[in-house]
PDB file of N, CA and C in Angstrom:
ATOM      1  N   UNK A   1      -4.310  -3.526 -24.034  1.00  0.00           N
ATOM      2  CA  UNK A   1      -3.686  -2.432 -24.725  1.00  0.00           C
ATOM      3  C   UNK A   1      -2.185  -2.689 -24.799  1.00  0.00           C
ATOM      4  N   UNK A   2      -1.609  -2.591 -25.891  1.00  0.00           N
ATOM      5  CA  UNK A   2      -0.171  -2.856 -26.055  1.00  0.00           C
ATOM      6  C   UNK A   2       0.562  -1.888 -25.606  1.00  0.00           C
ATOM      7  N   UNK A   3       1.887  -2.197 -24.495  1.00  0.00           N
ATOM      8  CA  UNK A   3       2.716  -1.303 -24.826  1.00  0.00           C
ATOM      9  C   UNK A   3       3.926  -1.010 -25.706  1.00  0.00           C
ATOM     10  N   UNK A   4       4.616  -0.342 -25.976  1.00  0.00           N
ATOM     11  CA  UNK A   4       5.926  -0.164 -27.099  1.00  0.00           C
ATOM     12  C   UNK A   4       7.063   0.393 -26.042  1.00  0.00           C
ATOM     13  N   UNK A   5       7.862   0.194 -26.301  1.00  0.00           N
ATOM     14  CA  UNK A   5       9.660   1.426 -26.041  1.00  0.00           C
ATOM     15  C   UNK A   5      10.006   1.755 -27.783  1.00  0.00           C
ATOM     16  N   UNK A   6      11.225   2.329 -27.587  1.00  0.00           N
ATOM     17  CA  UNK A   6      12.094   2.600 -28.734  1.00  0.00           C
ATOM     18  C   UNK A   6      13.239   2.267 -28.181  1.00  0.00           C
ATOM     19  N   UNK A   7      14.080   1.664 -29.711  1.00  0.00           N
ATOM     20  CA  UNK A   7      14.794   0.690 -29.505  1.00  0.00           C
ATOM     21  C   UNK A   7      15.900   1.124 -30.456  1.00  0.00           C
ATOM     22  N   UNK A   8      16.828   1.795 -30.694  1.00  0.00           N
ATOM     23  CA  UNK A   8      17.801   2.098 -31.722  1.00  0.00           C
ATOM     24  C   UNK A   8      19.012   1.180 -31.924  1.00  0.00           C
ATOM     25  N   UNK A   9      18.642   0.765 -33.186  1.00  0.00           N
ATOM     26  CA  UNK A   9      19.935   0.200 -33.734  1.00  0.00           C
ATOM     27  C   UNK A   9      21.122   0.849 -33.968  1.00  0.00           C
ATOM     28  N   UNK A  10      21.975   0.304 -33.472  1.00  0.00           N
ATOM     29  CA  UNK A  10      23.612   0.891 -32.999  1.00  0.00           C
ATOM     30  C   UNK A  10      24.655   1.211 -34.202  1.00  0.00           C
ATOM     31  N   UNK A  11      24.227  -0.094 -34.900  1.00  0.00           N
ATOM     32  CA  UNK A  11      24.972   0.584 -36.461  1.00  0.00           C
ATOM     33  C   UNK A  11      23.974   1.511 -37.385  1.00  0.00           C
ATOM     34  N   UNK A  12      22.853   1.484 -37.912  1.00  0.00           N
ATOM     35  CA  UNK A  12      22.516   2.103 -38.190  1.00  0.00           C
ATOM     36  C   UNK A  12      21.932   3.870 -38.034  1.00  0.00           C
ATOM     37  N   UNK A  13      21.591   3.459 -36.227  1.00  0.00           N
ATOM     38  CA  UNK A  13      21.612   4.886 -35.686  1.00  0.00           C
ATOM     39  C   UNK A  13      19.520   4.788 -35.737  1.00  0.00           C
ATOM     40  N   UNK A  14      19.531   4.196 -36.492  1.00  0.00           N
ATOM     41  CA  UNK A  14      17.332   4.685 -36.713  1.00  0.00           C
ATOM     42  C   UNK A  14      16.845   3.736 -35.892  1.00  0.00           C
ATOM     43  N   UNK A  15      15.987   4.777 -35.110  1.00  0.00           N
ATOM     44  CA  UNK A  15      15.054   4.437 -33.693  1.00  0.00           C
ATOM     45  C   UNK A  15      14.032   4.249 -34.287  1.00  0.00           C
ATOM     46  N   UNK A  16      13.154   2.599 -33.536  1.00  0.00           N
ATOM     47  CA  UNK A  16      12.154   2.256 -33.931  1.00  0.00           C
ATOM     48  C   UNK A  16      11.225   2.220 -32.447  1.00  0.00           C
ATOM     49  N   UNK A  17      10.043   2.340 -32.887  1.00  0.00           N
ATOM     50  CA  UNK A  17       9.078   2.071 -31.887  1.00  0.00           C
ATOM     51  C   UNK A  17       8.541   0.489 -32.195  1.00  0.00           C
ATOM     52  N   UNK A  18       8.403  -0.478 -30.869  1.00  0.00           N
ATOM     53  CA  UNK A  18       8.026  -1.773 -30.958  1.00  0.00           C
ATOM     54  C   UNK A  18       7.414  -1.940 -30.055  1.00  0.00           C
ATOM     55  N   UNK A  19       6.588  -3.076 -29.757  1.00  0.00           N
ATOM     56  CA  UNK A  19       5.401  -3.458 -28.441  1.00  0.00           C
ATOM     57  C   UNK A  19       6.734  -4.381 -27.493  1.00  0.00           C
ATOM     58  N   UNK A  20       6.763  -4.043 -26.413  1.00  0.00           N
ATOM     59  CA  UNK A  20       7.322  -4.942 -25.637  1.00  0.00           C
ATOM     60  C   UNK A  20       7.053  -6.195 -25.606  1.00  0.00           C
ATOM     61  N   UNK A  21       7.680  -7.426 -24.806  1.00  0.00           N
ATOM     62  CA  UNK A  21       7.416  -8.391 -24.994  1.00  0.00           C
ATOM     63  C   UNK A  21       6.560  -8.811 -23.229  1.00  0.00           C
ATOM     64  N   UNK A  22       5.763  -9.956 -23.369  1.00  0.00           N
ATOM     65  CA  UNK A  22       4.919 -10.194 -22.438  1.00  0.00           C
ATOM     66  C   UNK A  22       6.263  -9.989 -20.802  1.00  0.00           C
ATOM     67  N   UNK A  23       7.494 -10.933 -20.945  1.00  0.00           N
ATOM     68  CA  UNK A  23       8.455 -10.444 -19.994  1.00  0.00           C
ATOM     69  C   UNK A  23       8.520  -9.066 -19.696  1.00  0.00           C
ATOM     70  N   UNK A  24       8.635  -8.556 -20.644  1.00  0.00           N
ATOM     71  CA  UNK A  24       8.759  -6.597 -20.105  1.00  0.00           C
ATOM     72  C   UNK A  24       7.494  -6.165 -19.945  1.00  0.00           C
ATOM     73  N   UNK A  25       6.373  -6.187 -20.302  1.00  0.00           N
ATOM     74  CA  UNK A  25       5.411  -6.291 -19.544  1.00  0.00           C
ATOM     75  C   UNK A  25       4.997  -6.306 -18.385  1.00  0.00           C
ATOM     76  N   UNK A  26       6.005  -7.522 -17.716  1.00  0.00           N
ATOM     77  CA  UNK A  26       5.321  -8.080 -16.543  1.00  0.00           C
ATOM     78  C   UNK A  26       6.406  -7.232 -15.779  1.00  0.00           C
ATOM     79  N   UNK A  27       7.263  -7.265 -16.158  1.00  0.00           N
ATOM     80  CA  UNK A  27       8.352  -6.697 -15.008  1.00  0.00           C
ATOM     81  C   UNK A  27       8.026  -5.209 -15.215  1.00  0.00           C
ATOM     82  N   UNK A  28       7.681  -4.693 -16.021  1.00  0.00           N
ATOM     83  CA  UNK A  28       7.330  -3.271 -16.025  1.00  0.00           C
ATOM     84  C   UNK A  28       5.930  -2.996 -14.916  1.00  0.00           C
ATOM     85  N   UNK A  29       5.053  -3.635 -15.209  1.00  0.00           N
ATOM     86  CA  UNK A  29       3.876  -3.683 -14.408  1.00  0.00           C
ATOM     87  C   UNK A  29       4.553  -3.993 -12.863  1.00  0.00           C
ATOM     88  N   UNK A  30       5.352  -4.858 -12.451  1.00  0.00           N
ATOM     89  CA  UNK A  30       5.998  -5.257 -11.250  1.00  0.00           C
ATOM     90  C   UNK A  30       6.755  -3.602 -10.818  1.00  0.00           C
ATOM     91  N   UNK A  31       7.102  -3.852 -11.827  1.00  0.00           N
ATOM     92  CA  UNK A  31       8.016  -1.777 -11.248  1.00  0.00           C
ATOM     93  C   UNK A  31       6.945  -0.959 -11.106  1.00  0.00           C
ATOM     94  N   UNK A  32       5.853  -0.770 -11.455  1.00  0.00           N
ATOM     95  CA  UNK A  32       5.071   0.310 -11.325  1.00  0.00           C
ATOM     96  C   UNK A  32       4.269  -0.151  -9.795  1.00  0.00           C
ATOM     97  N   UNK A  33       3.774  -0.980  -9.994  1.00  0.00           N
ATOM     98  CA  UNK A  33       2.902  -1.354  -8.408  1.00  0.00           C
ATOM     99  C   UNK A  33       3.823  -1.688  -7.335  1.00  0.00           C
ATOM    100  N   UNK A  34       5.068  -1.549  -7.655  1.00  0.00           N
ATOM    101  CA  UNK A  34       6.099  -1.423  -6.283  1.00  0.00           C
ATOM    102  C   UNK A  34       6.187   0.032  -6.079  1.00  0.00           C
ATOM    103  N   UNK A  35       6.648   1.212  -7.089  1.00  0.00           N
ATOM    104  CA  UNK A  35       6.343   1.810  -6.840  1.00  0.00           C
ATOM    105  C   UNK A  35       5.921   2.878  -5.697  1.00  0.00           C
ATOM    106  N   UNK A  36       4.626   2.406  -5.944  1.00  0.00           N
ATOM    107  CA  UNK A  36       3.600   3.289  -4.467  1.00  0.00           C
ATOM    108  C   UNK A  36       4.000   2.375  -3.620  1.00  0.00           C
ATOM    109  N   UNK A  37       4.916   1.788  -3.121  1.00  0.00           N
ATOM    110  CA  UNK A  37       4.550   0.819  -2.115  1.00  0.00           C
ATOM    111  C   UNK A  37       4.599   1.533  -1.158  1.00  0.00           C
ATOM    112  N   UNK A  38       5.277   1.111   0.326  1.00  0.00           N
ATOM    113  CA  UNK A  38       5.311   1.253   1.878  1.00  0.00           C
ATOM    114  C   UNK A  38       6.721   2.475   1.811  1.00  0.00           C
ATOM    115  N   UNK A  39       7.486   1.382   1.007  1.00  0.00           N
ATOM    116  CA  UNK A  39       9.304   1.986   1.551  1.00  0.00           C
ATOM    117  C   UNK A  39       9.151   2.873   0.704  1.00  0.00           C
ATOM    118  N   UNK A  40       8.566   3.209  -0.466  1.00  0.00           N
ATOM    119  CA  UNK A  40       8.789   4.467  -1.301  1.00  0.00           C
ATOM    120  C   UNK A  40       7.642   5.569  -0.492  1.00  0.00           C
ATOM    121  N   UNK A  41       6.918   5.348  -0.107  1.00  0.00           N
ATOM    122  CA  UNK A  41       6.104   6.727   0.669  1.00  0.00           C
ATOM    123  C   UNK A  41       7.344   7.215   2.038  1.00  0.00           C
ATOM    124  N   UNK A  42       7.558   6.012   2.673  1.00  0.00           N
ATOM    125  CA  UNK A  42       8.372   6.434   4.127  1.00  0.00           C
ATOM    126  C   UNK A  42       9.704   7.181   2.983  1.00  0.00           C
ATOM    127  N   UNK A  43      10.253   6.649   2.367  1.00  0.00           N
ATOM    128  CA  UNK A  43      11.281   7.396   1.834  1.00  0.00           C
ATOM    129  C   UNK A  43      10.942   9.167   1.470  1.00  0.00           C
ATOM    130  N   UNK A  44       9.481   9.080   0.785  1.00  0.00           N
ATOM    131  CA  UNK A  44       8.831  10.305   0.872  1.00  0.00           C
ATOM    132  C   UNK A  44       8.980  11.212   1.877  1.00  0.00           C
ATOM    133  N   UNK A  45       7.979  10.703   2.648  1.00  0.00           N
ATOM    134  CA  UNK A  45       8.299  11.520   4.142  1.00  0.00           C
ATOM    135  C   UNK A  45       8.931  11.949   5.174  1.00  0.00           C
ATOM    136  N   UNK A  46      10.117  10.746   5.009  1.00  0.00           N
ATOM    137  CA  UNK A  46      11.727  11.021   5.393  1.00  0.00           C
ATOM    138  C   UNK A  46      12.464  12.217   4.746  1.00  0.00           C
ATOM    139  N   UNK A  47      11.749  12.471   3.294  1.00  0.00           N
ATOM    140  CA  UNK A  47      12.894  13.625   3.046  1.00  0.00           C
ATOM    141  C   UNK A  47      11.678  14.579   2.856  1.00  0.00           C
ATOM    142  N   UNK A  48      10.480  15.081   3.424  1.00  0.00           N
ATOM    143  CA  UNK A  48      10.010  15.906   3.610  1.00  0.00           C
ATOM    144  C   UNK A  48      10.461  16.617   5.055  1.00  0.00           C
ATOM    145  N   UNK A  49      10.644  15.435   6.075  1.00  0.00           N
ATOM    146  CA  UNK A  49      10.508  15.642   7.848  1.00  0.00           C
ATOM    147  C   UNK A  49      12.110  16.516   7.338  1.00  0.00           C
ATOM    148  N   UNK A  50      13.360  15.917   6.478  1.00  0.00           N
ATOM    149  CA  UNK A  50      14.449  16.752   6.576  1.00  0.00           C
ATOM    150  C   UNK A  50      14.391  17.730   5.789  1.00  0.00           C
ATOM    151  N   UNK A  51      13.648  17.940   4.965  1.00  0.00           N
ATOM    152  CA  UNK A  51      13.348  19.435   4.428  1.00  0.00           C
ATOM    153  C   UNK A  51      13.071  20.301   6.015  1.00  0.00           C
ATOM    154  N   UNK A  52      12.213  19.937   6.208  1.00  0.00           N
ATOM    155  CA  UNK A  52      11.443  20.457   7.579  1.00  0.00           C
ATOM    156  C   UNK A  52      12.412  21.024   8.813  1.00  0.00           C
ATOM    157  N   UNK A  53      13.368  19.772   8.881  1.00  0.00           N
ATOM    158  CA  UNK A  53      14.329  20.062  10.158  1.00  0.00           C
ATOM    159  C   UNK A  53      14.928  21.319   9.630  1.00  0.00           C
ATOM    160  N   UNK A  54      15.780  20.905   8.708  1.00  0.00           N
ATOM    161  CA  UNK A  54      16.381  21.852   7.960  1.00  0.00           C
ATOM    162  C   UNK A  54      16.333  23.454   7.923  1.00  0.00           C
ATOM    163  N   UNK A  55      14.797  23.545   7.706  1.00  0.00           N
ATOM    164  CA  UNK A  55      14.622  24.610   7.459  1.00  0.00           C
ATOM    165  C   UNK A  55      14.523  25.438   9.188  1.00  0.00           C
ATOM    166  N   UNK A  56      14.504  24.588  10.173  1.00  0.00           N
ATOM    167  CA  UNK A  56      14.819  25.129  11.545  1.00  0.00           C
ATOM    168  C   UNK A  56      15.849  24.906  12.449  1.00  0.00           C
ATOM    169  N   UNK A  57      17.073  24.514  11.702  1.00  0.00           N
ATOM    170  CA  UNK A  57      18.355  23.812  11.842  1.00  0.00           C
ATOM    171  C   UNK A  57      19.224  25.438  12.790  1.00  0.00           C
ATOM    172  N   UNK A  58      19.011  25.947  12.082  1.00  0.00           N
ATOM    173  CA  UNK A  58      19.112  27.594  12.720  1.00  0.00           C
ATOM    174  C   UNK A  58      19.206  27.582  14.393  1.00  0.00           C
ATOM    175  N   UNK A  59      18.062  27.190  14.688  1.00  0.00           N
ATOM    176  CA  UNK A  59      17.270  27.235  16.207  1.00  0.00           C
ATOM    177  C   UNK A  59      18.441  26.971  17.118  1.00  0.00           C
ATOM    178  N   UNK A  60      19.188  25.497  16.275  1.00  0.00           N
ATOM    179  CA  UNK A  60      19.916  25.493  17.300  1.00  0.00           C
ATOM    180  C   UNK A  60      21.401  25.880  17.269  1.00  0.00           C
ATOM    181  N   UNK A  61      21.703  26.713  16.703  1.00  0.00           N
ATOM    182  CA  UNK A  61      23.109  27.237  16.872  1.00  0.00           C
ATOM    183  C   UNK A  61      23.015  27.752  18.600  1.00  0.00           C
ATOM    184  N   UNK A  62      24.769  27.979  18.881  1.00  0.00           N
ATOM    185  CA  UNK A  62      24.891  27.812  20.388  1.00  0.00           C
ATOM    186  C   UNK A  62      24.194  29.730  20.998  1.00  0.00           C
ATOM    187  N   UNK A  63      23.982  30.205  19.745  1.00  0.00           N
ATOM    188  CA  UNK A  63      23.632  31.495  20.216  1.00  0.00           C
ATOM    189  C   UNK A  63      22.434  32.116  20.365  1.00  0.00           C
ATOM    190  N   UNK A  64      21.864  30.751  19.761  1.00  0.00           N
ATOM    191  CA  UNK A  64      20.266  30.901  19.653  1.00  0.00           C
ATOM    192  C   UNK A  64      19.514  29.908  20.721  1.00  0.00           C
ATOM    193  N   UNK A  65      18.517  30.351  21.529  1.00  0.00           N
ATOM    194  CA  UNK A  65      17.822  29.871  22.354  1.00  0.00           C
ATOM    195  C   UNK A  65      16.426  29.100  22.052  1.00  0.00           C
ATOM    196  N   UNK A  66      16.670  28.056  21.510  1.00  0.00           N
ATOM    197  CA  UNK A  66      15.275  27.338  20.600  1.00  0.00           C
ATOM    198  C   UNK A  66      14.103  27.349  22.002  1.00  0.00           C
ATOM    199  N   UNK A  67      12.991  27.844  21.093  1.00  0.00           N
ATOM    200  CA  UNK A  67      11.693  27.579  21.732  1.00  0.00           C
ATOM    201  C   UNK A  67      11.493  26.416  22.039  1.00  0.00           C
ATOM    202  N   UNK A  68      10.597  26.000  23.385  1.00  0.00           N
ATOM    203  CA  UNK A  68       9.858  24.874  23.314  1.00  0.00           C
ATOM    204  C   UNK A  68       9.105  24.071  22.034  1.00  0.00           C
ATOM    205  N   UNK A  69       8.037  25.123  21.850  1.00  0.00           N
ATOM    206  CA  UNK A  69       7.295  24.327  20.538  1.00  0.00           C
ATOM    207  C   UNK A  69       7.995  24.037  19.754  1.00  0.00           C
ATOM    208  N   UNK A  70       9.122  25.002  19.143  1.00  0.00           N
ATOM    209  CA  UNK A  70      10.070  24.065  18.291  1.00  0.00           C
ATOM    210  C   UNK A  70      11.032  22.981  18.511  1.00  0.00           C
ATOM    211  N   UNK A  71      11.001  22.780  19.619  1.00  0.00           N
ATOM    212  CA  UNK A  71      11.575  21.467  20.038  1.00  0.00           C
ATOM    213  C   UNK A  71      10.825  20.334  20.181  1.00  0.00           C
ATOM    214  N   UNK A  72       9.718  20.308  20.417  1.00  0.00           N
ATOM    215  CA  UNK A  72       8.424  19.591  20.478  1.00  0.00           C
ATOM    216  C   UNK A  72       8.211  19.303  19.307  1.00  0.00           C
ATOM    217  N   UNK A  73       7.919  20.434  18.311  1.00  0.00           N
ATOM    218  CA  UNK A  73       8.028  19.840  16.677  1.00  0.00           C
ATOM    219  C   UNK A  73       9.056  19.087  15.923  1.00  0.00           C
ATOM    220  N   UNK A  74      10.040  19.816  16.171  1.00  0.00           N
ATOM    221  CA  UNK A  74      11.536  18.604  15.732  1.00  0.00           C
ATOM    222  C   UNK A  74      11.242  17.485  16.290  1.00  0.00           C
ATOM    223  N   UNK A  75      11.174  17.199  17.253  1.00  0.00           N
ATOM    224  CA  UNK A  75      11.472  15.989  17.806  1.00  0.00           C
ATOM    225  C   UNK A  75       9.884  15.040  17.345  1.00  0.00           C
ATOM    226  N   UNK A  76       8.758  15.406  16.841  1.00  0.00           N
ATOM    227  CA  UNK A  76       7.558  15.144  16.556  1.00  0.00           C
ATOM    228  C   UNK A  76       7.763  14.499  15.033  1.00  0.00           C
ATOM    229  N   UNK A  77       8.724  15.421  14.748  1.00  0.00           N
ATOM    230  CA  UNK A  77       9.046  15.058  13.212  1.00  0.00           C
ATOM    231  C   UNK A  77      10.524  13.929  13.305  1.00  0.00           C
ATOM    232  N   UNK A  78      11.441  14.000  14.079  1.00  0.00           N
ATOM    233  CA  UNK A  78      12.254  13.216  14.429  1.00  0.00           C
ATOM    234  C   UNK A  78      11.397  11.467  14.425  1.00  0.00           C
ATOM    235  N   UNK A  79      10.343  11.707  15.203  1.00  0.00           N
ATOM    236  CA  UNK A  79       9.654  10.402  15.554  1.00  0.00           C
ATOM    237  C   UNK A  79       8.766   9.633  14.324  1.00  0.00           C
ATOM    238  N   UNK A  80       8.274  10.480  13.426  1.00  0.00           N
ATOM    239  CA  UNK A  80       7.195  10.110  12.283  1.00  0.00           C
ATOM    240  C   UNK A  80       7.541   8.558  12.350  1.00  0.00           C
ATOM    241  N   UNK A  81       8.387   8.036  11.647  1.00  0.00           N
ATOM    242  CA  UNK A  81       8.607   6.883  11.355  1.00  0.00           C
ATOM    243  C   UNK A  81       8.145   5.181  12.577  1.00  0.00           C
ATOM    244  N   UNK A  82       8.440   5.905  13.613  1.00  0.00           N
ATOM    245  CA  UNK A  82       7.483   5.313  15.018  1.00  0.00           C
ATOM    246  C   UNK A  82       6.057   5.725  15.177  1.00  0.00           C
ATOM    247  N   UNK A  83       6.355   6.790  15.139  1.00  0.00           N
ATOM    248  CA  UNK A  83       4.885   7.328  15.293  1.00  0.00           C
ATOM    249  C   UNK A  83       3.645   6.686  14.435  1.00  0.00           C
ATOM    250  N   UNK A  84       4.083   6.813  12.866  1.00  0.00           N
ATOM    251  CA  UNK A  84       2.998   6.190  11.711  1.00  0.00           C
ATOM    252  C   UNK A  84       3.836   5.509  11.416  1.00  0.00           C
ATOM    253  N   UNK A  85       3.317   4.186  11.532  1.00  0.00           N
ATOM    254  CA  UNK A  85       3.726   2.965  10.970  1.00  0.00           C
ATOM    255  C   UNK A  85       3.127   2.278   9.851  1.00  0.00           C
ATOM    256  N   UNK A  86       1.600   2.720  10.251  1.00  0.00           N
ATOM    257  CA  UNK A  86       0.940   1.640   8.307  1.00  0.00           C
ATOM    258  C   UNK A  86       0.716   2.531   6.795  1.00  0.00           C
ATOM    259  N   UNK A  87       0.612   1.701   5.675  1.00  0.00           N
ATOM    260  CA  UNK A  87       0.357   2.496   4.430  1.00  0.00           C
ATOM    261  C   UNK A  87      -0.886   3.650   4.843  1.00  0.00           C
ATOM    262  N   UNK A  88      -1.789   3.248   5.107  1.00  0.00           N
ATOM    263  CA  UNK A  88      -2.832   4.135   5.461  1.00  0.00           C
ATOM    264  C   UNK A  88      -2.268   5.421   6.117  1.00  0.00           C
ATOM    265  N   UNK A  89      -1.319   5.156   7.301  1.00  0.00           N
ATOM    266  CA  UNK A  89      -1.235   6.584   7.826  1.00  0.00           C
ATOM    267  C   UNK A  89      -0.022   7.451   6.929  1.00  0.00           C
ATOM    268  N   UNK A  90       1.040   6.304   6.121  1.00  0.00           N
ATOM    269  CA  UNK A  90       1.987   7.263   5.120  1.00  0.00           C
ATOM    270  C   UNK A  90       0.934   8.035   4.186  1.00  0.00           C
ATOM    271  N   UNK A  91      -0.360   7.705   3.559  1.00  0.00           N
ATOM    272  CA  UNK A  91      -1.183   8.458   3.249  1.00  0.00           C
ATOM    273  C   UNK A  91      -1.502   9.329   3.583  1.00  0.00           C
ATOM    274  N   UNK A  92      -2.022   9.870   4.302  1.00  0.00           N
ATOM    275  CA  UNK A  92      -2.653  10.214   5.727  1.00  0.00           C
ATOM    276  C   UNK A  92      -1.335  11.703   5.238  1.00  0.00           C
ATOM    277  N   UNK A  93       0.030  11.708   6.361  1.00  0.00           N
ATOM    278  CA  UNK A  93       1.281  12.431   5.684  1.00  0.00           C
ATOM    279  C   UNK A  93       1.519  12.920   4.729  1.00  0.00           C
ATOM    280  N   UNK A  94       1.003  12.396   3.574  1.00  0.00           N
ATOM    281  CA  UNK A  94       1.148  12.342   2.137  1.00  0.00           C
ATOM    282  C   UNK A  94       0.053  12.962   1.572  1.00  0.00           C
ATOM    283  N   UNK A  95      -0.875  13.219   1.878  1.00  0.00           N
ATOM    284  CA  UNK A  95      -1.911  14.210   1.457  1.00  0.00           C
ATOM    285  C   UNK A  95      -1.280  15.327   1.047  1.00  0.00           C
ATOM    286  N   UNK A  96      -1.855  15.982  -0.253  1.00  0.00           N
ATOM    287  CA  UNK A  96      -1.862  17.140  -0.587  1.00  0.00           C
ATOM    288  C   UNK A  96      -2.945  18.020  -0.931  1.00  0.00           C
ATOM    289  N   UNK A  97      -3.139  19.003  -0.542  1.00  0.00           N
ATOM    290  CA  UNK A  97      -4.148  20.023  -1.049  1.00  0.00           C
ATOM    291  C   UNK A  97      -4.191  19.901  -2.346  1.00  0.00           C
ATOM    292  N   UNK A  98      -5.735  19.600  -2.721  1.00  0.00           N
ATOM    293  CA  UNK A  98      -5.905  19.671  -4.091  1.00  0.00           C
ATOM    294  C   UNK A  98      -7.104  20.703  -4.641  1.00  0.00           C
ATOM    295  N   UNK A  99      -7.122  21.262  -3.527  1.00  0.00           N
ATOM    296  CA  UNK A  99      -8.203  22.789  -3.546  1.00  0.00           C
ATOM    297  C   UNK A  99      -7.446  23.371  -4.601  1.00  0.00           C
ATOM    298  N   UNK A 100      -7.794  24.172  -5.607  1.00  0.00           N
ATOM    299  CA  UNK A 100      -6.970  25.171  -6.512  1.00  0.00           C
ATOM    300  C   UNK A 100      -7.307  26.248  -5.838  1.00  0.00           C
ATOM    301  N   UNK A 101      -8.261  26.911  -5.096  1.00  0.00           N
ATOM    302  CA  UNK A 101      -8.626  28.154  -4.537  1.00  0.00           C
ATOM    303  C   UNK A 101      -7.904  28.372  -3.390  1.00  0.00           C
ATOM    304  N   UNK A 102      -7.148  27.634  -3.059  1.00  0.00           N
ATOM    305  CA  UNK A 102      -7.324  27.554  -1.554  1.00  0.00           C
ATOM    306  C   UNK A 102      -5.517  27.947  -1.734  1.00  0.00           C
ATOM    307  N   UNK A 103      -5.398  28.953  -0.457  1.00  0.00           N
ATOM    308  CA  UNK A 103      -3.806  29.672  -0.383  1.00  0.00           C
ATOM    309  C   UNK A 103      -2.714  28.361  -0.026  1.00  0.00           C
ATOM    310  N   UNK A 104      -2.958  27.087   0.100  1.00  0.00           N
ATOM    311  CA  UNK A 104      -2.560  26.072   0.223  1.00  0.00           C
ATOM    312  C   UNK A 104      -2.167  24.958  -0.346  1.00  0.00           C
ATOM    313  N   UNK A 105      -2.859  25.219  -1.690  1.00  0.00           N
ATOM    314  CA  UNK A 105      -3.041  23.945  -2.876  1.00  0.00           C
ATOM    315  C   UNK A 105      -1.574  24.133  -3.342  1.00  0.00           C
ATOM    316  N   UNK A 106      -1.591  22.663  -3.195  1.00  0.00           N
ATOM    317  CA  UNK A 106       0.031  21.871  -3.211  1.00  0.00           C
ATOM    318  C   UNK A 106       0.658  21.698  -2.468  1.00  0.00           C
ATOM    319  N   UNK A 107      -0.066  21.891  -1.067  1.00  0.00           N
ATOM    320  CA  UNK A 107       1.224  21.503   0.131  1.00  0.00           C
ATOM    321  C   UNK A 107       0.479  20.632   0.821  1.00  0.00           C
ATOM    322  N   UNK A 108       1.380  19.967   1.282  1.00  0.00           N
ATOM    323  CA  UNK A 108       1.334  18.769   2.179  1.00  0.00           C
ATOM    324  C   UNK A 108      -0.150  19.611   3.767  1.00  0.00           C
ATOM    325  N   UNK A 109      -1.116  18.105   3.855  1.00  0.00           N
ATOM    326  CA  UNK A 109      -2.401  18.808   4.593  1.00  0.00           C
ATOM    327  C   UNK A 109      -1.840  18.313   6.053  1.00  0.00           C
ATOM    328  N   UNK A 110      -1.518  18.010   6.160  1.00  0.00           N
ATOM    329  CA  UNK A 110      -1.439  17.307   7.827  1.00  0.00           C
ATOM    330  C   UNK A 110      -0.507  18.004   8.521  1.00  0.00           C
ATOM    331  N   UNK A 111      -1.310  18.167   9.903  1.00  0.00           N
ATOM    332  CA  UNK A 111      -0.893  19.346  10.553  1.00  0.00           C
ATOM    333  C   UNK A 111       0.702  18.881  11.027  1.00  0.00           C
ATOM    334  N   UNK A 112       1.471  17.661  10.972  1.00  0.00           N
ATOM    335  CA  UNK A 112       2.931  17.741  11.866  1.00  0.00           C
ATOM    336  C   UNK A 112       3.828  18.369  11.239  1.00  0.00           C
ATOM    337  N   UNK A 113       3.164  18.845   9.657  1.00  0.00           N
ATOM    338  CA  UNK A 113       4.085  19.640   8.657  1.00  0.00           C
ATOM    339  C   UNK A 113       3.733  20.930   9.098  1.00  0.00           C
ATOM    340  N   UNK A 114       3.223  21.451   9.817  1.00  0.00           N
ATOM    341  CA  UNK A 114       2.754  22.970  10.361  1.00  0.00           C
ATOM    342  C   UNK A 114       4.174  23.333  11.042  1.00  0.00           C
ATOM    343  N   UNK A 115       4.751  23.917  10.862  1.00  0.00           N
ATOM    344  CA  UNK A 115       5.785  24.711  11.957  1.00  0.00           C
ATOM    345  C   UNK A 115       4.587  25.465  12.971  1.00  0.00           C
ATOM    346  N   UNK A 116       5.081  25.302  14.423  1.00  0.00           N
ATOM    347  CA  UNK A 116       4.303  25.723  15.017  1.00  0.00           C
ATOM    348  C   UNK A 116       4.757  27.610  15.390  1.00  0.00           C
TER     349      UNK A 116
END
């Protein structure tokens, strides 16, 4: 199956649609299956775990007395990156509810995203 871009000529100004060439092709196909790789999921989940902190960043002002469990969880989420190390388990993290019924569909399934 061919692909195309659009390509506008600079003096004229009129955008054409054309099939790429086998080079853009290949390097396009190379960008897409890098992609999903390893470092783009951990990058994922790196800025989910700081959504996460974030949102309990509070806890520790000097006037507030953070719970255990929430220290146990920060620091649970602090660790992910030791903790899961292969593609399989950035999966694993990376799950989303895909129930439509369910009071959950669209959020991340794995319980270290649970605030406890």
């Amino acid at each position: 199956m061919a692909r195309y871009k659009n390509t506008t000529n600079i003096e004229t100004g009129i955008t054409e649609r054309i099939e790429i060439t086998g080079d853009e092709l290949t390097e396009l196909e190379t960008r897409e299956a890098t992609w999903d790789s390893k470092a783009n999921k951990l990058k994922e989940i790196k800025f989910n775990r700081l959504q996460k902190l974030q949102e309990t960043d509070w806890y520790s002002y000097s006037d507030v007395t953070m719970p255990d469990n929430i220290k146990i969880w920060r620091q649970q989420l602090r660790d992910l990156p030791q903790t899961y190390t292969t593609e399989a388990e950035y999966d694993e993290l990376l799950k989303i509810d895909d129930d439509k019924t369910s009071k959950t569909y669209g959020q991340l399934t794995h319980t270290v995203w649970s605030k406890p």
